[in-house]
Protein backbone atom coordinates (compact mmCIF):
# COMPACT_ATOMS: atom_id res chain seq x y z
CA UNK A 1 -4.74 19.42 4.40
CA UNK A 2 -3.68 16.40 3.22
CA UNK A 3 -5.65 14.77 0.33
CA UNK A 4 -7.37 11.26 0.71
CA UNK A 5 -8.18 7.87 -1.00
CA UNK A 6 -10.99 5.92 -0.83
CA UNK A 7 -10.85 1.92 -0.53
CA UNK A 8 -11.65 1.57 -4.18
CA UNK A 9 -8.89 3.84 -5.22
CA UNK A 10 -6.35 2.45 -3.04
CA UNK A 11 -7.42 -0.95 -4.08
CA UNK A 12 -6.83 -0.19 -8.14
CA UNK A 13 -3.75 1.38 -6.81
CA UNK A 14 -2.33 -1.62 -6.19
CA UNK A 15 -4.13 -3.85 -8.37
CA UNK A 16 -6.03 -5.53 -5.25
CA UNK A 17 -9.49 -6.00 -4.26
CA UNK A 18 -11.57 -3.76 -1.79
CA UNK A 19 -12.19 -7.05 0.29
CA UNK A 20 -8.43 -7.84 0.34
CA UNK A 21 -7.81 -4.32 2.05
CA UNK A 22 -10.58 -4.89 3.97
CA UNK A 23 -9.45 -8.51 5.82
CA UNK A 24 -5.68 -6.51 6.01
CA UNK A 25 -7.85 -3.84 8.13
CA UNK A 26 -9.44 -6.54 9.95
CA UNK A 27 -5.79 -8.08 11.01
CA UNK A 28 -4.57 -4.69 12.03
CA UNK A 29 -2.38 -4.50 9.12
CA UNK A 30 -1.42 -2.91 6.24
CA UNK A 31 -1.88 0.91 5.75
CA UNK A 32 -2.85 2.98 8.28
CA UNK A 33 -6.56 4.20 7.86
CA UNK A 34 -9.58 6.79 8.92
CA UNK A 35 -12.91 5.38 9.72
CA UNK A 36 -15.61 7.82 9.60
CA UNK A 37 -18.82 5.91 10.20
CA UNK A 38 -19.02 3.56 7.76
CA UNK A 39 -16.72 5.33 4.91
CA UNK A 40 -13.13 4.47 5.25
CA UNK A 41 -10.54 6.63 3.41
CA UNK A 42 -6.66 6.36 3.61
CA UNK A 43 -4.58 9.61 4.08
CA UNK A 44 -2.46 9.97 0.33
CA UNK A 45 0.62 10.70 3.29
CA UNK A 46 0.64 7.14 4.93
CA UNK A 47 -0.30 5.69 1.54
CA UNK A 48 3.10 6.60 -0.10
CA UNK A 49 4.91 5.91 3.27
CA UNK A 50 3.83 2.49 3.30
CA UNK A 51 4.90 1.74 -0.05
CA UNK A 52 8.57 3.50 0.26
CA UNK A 53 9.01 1.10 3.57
CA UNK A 54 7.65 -1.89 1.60
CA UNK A 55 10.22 -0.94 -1.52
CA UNK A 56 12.66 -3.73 -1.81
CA UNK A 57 16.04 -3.16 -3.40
CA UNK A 58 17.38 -5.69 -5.59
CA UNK A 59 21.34 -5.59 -6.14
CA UNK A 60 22.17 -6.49 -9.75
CA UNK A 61 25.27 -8.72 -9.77
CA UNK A 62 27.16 -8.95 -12.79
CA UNK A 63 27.11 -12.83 -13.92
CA UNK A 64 31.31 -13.23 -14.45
CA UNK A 65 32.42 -14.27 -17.86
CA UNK A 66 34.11 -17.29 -17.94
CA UNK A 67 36.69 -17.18 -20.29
């Protein structure tokens, strides 16, 4: 069974608000969620796939040295 994170966990997760999460919710966006009644809780599985398909890669370029 897979563990689960409330709005106010996922929300200091990544330093947010609970409101923010909520309007993304509202959009149909962001992280998929579970409504049950009026609790909302986010599975800790689509929580960390979200973020690895959100990770951006930044090449580092060496500056050349002019000489």
């Amino acid at each position: 069974m897979d563990r689960v994170i409330t709005t106010e966990q996922l929300a200091v997760r990544w330093a947010t608000s609970r409101s923010y999460l909520a309007n993304l919710r509202s959009q149909g966006k962001g992280c998929p969620y579970i409504k049950l009644g009026r609790r909302v809780v986010y599975r800790a599985s689509d929580v960390k796939r979200y973020e690895l398909n959100r990770r951006v890669a930044v090449e580092f370029v060496r500056p050349k040295v002019r000489k």
